[in-house]
PDB file of N, CA and C in Angstrom:
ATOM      1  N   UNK A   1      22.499   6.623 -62.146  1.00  0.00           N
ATOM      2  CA  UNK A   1      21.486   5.670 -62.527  1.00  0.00           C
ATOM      3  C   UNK A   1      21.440   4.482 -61.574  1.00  0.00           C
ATOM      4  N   UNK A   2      22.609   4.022 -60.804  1.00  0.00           N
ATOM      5  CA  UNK A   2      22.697   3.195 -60.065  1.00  0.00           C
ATOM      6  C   UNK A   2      21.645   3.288 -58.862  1.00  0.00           C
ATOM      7  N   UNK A   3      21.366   4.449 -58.531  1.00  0.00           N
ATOM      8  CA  UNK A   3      20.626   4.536 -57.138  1.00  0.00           C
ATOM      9  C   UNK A   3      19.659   4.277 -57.416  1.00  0.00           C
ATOM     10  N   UNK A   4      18.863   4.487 -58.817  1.00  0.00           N
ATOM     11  CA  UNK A   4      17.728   3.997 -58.685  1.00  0.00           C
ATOM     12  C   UNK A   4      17.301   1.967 -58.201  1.00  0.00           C
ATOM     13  N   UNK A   5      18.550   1.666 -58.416  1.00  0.00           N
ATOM     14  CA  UNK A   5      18.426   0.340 -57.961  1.00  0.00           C
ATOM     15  C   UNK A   5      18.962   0.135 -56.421  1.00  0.00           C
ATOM     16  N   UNK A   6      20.232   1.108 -56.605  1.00  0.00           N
ATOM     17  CA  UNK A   6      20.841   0.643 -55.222  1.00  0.00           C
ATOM     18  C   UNK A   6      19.969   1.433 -53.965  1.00  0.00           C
ATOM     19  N   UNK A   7      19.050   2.103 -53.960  1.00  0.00           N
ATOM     20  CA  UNK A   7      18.146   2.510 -52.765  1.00  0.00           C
ATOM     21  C   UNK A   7      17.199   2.089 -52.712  1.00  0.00           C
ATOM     22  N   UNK A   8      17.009   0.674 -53.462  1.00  0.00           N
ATOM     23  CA  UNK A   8      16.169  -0.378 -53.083  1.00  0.00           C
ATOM     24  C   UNK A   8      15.996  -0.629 -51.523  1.00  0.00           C
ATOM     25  N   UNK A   9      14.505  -0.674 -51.056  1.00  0.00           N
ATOM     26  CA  UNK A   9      14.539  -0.887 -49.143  1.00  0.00           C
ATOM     27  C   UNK A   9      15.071  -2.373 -49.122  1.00  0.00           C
ATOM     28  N   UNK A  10      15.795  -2.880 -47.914  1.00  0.00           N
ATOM     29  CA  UNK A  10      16.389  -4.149 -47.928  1.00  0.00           C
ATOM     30  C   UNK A  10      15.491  -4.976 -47.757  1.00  0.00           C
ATOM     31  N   UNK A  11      13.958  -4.416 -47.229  1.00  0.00           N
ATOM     32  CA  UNK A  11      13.114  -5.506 -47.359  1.00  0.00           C
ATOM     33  C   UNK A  11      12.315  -5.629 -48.388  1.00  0.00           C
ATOM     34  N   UNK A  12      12.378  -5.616 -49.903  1.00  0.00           N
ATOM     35  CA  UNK A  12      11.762  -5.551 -50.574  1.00  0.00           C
ATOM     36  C   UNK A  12      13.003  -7.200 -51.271  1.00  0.00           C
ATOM     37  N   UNK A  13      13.763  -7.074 -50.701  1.00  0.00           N
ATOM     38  CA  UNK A  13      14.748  -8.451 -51.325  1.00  0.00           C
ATOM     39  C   UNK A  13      15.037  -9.259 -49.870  1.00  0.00           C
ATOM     40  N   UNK A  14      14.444  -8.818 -48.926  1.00  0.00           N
ATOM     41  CA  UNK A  14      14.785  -9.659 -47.803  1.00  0.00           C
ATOM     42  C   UNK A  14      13.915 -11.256 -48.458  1.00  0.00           C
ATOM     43  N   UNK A  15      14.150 -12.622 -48.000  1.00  0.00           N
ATOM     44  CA  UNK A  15      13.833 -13.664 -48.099  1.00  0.00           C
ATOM     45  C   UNK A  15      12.620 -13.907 -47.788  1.00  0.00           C
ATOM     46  N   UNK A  16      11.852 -14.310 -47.919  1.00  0.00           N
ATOM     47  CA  UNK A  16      10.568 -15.322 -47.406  1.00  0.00           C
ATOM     48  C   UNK A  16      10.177 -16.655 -47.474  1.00  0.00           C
ATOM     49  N   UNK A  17      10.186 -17.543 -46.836  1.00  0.00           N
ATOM     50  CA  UNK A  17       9.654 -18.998 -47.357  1.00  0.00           C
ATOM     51  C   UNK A  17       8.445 -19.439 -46.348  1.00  0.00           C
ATOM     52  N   UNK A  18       7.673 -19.874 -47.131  1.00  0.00           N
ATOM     53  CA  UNK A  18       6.427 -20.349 -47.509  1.00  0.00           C
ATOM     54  C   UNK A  18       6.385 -21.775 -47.902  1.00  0.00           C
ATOM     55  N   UNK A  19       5.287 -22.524 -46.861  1.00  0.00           N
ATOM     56  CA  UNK A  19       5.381 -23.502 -46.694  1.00  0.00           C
ATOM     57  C   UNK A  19       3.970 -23.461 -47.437  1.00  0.00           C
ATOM     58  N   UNK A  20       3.879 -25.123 -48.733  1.00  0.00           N
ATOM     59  CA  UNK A  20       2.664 -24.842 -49.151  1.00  0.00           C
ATOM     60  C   UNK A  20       2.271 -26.564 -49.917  1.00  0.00           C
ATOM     61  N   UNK A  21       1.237 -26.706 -50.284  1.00  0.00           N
ATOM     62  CA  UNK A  21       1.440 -27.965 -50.721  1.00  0.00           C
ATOM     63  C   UNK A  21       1.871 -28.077 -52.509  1.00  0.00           C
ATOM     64  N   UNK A  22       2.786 -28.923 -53.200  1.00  0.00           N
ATOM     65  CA  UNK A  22       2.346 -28.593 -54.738  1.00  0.00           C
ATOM     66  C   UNK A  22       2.294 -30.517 -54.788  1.00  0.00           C
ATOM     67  N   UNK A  23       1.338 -30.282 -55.620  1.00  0.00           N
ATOM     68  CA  UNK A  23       1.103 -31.811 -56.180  1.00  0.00           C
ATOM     69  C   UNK A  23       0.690 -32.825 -55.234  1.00  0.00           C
ATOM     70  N   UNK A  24      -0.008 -32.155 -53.672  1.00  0.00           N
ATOM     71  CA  UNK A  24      -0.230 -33.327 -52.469  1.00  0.00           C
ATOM     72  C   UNK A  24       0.919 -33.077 -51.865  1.00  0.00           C
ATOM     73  N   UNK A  25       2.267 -32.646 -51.879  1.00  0.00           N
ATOM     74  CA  UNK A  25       3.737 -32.769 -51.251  1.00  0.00           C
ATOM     75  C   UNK A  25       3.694 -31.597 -50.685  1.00  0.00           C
ATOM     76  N   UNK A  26       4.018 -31.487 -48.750  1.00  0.00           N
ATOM     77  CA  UNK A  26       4.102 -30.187 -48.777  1.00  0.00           C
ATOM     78  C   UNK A  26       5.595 -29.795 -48.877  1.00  0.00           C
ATOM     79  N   UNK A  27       5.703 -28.487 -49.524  1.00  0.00           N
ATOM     80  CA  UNK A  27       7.043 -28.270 -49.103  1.00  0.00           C
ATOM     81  C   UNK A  27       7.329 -26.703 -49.092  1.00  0.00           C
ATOM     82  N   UNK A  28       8.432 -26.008 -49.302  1.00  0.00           N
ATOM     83  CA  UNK A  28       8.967 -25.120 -48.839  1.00  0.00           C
ATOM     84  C   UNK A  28       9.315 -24.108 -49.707  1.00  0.00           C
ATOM     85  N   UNK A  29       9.000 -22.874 -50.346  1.00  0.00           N
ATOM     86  CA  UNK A  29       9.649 -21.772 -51.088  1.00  0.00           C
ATOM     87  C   UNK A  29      10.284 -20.761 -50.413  1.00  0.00           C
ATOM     88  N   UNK A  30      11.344 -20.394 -50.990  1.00  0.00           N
ATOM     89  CA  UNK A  30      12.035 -19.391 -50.173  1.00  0.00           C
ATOM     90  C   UNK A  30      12.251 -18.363 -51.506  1.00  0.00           C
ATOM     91  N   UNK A  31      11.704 -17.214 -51.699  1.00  0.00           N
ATOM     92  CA  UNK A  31      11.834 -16.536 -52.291  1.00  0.00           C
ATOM     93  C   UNK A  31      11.818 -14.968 -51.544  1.00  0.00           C
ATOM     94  N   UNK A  32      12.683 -13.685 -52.622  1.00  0.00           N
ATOM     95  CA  UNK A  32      12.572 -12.567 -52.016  1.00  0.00           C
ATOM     96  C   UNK A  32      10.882 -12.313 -51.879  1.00  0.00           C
ATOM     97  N   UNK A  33      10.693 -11.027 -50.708  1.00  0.00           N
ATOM     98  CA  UNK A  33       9.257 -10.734 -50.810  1.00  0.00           C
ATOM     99  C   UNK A  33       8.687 -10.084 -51.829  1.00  0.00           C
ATOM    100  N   UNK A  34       9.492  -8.957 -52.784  1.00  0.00           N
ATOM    101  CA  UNK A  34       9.289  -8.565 -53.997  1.00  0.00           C
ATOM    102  C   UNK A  34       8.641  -9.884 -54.949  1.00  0.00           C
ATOM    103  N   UNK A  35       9.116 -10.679 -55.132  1.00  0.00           N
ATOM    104  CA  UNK A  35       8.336 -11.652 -55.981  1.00  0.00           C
ATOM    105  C   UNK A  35       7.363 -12.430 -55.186  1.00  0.00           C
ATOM    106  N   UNK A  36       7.413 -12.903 -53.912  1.00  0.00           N
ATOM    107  CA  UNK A  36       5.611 -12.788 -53.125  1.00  0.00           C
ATOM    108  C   UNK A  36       4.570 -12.084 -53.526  1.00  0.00           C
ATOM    109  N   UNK A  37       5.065 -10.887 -53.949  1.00  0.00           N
ATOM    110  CA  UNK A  37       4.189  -9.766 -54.144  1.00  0.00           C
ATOM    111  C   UNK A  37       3.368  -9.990 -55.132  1.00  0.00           C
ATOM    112  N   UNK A  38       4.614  -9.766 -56.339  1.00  0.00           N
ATOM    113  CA  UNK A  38       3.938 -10.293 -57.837  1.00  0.00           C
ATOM    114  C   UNK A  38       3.141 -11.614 -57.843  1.00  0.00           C
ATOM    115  N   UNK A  39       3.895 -12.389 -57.431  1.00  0.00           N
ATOM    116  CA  UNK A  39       3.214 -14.072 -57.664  1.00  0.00           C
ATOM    117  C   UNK A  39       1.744 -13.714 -56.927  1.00  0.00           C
ATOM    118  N   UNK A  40       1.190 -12.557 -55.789  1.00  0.00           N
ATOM    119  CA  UNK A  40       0.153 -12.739 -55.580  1.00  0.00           C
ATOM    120  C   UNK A  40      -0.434 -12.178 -55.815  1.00  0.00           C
ATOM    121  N   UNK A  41      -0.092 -10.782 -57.305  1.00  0.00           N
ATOM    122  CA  UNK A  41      -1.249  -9.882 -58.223  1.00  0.00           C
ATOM    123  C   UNK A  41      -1.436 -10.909 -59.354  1.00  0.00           C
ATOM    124  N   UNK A  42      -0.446 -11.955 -59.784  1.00  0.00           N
ATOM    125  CA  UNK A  42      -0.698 -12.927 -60.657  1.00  0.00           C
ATOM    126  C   UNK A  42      -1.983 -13.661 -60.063  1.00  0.00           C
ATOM    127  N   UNK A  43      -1.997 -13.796 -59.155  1.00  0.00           N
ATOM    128  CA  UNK A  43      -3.217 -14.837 -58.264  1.00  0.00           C
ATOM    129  C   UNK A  43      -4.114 -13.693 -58.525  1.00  0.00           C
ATOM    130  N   UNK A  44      -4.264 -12.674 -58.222  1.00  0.00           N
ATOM    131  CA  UNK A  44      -5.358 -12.320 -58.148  1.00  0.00           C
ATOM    132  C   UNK A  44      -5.944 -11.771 -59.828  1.00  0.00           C
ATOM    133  N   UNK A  45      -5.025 -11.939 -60.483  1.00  0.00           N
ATOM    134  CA  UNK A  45      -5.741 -11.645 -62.066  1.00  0.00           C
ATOM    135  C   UNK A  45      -5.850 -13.204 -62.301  1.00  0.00           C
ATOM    136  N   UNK A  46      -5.163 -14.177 -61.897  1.00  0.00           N
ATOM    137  CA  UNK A  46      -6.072 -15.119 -62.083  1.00  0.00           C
ATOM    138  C   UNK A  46      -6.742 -16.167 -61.600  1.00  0.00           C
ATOM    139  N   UNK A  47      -7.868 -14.859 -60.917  1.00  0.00           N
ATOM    140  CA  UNK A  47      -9.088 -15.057 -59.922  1.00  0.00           C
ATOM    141  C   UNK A  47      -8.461 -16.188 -59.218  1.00  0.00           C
ATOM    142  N   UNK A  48      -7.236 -16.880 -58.508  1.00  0.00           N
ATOM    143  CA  UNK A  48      -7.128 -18.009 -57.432  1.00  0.00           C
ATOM    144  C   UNK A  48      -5.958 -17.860 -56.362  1.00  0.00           C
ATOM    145  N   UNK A  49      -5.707 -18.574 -55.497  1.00  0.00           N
ATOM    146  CA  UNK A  49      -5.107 -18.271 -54.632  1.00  0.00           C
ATOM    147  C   UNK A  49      -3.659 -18.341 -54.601  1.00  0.00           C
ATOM    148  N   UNK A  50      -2.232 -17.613 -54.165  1.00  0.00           N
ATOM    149  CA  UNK A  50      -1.081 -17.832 -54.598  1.00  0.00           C
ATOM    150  C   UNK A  50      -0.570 -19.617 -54.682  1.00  0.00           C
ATOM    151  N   UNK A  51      -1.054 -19.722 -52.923  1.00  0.00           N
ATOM    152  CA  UNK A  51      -0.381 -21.385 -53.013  1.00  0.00           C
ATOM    153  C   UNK A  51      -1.172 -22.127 -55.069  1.00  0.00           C
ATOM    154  N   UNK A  52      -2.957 -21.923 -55.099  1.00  0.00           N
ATOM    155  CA  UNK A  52      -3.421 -22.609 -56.147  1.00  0.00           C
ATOM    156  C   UNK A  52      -2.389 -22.504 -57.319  1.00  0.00           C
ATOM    157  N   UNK A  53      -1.772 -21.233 -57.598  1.00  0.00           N
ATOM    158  CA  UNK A  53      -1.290 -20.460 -58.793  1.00  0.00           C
ATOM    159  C   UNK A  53       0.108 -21.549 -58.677  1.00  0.00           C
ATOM    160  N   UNK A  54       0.619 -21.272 -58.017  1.00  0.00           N
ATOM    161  CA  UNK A  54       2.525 -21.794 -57.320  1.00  0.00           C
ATOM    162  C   UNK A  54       2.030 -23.428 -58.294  1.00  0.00           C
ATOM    163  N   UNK A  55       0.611 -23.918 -57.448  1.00  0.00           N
ATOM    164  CA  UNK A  55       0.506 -25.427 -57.773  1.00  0.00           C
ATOM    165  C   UNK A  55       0.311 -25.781 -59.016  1.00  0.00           C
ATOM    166  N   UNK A  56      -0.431 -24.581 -60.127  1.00  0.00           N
ATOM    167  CA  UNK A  56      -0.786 -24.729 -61.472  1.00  0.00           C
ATOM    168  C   UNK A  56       0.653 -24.748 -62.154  1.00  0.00           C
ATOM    169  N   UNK A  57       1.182 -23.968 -61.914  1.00  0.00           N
ATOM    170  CA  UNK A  57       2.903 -23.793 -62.991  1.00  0.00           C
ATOM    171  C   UNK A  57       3.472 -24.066 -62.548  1.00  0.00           C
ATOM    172  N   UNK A  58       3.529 -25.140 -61.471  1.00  0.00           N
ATOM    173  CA  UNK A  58       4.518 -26.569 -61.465  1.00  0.00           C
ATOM    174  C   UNK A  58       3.952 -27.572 -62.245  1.00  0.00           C
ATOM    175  N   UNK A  59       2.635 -27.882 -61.857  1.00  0.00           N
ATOM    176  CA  UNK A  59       1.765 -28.769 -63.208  1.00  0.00           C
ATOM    177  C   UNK A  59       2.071 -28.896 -64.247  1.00  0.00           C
ATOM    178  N   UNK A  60       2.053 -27.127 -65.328  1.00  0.00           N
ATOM    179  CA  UNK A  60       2.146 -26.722 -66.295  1.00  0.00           C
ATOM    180  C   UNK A  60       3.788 -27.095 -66.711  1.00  0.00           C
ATOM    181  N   UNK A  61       4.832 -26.788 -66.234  1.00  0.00           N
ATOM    182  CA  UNK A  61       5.885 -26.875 -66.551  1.00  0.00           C
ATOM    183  C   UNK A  61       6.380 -28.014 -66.337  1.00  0.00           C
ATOM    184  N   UNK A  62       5.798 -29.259 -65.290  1.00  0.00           N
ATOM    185  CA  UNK A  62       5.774 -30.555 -65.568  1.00  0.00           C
ATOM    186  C   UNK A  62       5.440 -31.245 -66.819  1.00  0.00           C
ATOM    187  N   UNK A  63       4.428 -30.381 -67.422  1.00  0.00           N
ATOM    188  CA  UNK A  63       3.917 -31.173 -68.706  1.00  0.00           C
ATOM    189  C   UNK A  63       4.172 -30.821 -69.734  1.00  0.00           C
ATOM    190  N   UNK A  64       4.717 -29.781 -69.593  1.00  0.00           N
ATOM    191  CA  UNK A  64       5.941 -28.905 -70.721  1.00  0.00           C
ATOM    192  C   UNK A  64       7.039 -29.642 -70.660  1.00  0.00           C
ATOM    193  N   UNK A  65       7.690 -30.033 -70.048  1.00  0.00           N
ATOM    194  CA  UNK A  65       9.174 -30.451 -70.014  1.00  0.00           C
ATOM    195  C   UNK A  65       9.614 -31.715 -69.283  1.00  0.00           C
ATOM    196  N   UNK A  66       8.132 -32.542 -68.581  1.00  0.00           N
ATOM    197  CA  UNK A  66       8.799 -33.372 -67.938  1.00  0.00           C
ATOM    198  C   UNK A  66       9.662 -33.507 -66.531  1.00  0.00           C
ATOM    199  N   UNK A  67      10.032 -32.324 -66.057  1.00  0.00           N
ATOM    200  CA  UNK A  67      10.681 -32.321 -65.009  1.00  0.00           C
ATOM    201  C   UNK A  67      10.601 -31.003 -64.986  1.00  0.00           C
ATOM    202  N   UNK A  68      10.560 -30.753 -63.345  1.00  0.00           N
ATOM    203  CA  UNK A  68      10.926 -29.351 -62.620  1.00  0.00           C
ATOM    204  C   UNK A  68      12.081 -28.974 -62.229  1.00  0.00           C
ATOM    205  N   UNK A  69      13.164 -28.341 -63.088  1.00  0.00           N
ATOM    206  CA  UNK A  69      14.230 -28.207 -62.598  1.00  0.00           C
ATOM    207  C   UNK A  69      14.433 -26.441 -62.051  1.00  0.00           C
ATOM    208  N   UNK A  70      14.608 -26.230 -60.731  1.00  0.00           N
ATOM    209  CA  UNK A  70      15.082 -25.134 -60.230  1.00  0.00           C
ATOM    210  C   UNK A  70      14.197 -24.711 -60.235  1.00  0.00           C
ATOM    211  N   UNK A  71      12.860 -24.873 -59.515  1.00  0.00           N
ATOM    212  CA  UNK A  71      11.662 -23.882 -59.383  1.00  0.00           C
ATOM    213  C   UNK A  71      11.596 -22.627 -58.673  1.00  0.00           C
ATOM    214  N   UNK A  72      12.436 -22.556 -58.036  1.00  0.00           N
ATOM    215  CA  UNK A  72      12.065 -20.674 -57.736  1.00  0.00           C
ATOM    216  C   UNK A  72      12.931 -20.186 -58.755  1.00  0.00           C
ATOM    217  N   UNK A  73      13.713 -20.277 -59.207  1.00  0.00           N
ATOM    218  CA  UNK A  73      14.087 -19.781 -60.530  1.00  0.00           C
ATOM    219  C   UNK A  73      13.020 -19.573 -61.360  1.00  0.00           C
ATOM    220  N   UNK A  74      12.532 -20.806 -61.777  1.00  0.00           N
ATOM    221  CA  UNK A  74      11.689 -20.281 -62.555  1.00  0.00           C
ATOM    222  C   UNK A  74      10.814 -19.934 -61.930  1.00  0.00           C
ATOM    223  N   UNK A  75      10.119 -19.797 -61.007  1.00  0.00           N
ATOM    224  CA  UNK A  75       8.957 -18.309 -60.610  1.00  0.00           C
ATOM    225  C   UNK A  75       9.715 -17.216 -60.815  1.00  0.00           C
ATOM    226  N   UNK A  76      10.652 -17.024 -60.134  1.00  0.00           N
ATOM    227  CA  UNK A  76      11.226 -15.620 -60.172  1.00  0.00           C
ATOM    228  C   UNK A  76      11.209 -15.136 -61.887  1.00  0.00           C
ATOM    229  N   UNK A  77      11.116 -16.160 -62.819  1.00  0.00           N
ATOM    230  CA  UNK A  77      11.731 -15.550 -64.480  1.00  0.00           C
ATOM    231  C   UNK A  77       9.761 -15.635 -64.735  1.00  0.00           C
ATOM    232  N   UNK A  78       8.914 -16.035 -63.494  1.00  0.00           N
ATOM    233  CA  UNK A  78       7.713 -16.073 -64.517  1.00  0.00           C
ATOM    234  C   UNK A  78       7.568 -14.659 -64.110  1.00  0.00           C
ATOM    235  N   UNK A  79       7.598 -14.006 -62.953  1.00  0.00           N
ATOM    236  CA  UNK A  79       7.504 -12.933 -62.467  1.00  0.00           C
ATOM    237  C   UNK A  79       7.813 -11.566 -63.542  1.00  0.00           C
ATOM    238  N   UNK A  80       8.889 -12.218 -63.991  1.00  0.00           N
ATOM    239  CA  UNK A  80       9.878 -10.893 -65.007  1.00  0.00           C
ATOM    240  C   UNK A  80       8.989 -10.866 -66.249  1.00  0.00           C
ATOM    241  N   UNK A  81       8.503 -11.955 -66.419  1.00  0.00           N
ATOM    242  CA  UNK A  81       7.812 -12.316 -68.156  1.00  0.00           C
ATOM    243  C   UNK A  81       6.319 -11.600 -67.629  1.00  0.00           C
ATOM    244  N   UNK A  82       6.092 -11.909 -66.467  1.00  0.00           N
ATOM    245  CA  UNK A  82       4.538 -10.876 -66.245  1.00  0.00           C
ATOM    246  C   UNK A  82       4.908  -9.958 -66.315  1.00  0.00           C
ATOM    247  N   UNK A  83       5.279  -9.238 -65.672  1.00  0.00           N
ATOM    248  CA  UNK A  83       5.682  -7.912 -65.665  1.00  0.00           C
ATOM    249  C   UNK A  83       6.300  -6.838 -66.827  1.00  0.00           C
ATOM    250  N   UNK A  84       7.050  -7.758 -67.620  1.00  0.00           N
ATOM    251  CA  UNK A  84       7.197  -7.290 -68.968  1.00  0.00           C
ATOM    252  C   UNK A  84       5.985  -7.514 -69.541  1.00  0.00           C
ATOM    253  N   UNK A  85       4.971  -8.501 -69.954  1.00  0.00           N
ATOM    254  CA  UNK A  85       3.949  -8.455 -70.395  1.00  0.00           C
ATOM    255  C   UNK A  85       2.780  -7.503 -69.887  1.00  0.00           C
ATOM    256  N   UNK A  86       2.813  -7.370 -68.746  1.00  0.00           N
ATOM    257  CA  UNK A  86       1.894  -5.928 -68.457  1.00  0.00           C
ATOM    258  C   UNK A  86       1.982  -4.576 -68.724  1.00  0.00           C
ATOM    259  N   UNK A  87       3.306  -4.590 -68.904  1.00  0.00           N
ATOM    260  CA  UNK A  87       3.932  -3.036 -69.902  1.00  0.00           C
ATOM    261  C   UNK A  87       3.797  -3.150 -71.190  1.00  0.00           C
ATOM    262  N   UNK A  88       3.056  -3.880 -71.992  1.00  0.00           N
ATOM    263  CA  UNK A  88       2.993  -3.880 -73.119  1.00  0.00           C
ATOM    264  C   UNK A  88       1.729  -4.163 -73.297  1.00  0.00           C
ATOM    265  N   UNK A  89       0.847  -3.189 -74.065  1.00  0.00           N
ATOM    266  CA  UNK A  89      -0.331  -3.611 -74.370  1.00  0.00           C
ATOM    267  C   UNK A  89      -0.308  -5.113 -74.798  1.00  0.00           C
ATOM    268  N   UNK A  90      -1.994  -5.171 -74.992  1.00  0.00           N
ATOM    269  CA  UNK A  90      -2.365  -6.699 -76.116  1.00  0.00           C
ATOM    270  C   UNK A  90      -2.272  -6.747 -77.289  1.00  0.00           C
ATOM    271  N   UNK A  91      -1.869  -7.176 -78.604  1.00  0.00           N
ATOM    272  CA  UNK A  91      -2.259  -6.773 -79.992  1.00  0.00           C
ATOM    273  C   UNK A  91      -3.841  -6.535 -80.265  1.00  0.00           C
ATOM    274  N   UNK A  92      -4.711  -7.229 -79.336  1.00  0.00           N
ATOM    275  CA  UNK A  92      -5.904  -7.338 -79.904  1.00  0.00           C
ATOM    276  C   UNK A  92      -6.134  -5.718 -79.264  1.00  0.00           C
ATOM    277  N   UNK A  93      -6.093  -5.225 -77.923  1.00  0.00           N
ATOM    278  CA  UNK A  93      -6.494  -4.039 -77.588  1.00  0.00           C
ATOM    279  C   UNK A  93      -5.552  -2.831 -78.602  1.00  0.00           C
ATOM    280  N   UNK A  94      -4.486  -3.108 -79.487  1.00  0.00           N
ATOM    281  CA  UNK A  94      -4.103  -2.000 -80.106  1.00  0.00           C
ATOM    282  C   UNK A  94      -4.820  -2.066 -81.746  1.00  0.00           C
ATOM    283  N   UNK A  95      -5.428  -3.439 -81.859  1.00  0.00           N
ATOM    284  CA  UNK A  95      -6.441  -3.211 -82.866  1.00  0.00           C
ATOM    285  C   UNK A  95      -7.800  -2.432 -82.846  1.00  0.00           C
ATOM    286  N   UNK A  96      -8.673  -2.494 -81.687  1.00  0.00           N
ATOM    287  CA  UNK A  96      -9.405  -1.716 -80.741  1.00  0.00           C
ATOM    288  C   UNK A  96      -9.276  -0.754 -80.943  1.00  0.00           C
ATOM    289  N   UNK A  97      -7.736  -0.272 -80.864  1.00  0.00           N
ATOM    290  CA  UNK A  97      -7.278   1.172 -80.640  1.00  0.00           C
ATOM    291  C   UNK A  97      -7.696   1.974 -81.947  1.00  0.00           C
ATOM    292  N   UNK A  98      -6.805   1.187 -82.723  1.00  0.00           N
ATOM    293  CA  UNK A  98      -7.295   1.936 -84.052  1.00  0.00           C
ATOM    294  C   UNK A  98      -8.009   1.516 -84.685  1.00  0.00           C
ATOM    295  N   UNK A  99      -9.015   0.993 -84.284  1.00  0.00           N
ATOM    296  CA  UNK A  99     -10.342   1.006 -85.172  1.00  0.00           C
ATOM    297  C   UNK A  99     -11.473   2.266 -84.720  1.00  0.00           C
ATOM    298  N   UNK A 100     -11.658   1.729 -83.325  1.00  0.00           N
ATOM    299  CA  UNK A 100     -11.526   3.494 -82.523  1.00  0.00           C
ATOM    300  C   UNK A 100     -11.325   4.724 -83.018  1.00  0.00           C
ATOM    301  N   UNK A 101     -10.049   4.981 -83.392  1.00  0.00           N
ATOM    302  CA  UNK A 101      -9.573   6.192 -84.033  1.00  0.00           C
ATOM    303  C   UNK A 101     -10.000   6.356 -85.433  1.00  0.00           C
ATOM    304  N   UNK A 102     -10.148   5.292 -85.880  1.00  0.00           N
ATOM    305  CA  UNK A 102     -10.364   5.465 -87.373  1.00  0.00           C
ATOM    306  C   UNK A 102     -11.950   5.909 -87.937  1.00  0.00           C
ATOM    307  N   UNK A 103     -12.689   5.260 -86.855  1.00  0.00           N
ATOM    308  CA  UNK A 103     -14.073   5.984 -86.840  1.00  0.00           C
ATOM    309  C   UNK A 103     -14.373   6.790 -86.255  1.00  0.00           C
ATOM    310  N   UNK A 104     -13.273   7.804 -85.664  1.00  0.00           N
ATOM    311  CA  UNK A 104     -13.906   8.901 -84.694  1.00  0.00           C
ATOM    312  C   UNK A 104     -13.657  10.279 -85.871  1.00  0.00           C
TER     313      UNK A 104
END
């Protein structure tokens, strides 16, 4: 079971940083490219650009909590929470579902 993780390509965890502005400040992310990836199907489901996205949920989690502590951490854990959320339908589309079924 291990190989399915351990024959991971090394560039799918090799580093990347990205220079970008958040809040007017420019500065610097260094994250694996695997989560580049995601953070930029997140951008594109929501219709804007990665740097825009990066700049919204620092905003967002500024005004949640007051302070940004450890931000590529937390991208990397928003990454995991998308991704678990895309494997799981919506409740509203499994109501759909069976209403669907129930009139067919």
């Amino acid at each position: 079971m291990c190989q399915i993780y351990a024959s991971t390509e090394p560039a799918r965890y090799d580093s990347e940083a990205r220079s970008l502005r958040i809040q007017g400040c420019v500065t610097s992310l260094k994250l694996e490219k695997a989560f580049w990836s995601i953070l930029e199907e997140m951008a594109v489901e929501a219709e804007s650009s990665t740097p825009e996205l990066i700049n919204t949920l620092y905003t967002e989690v500024h005004q949640n909590f007051g302070e940004v502590r450890n931000f590529t951490s937390f991208l990397r854990t928003a990454c995991t929470i998308y991704l678990a959320r895309k494997d799981k339908p919506h409740p509203a589309s499994e109501l759909v579902s069976e209403s669907i079924q129930a009139t067919a």
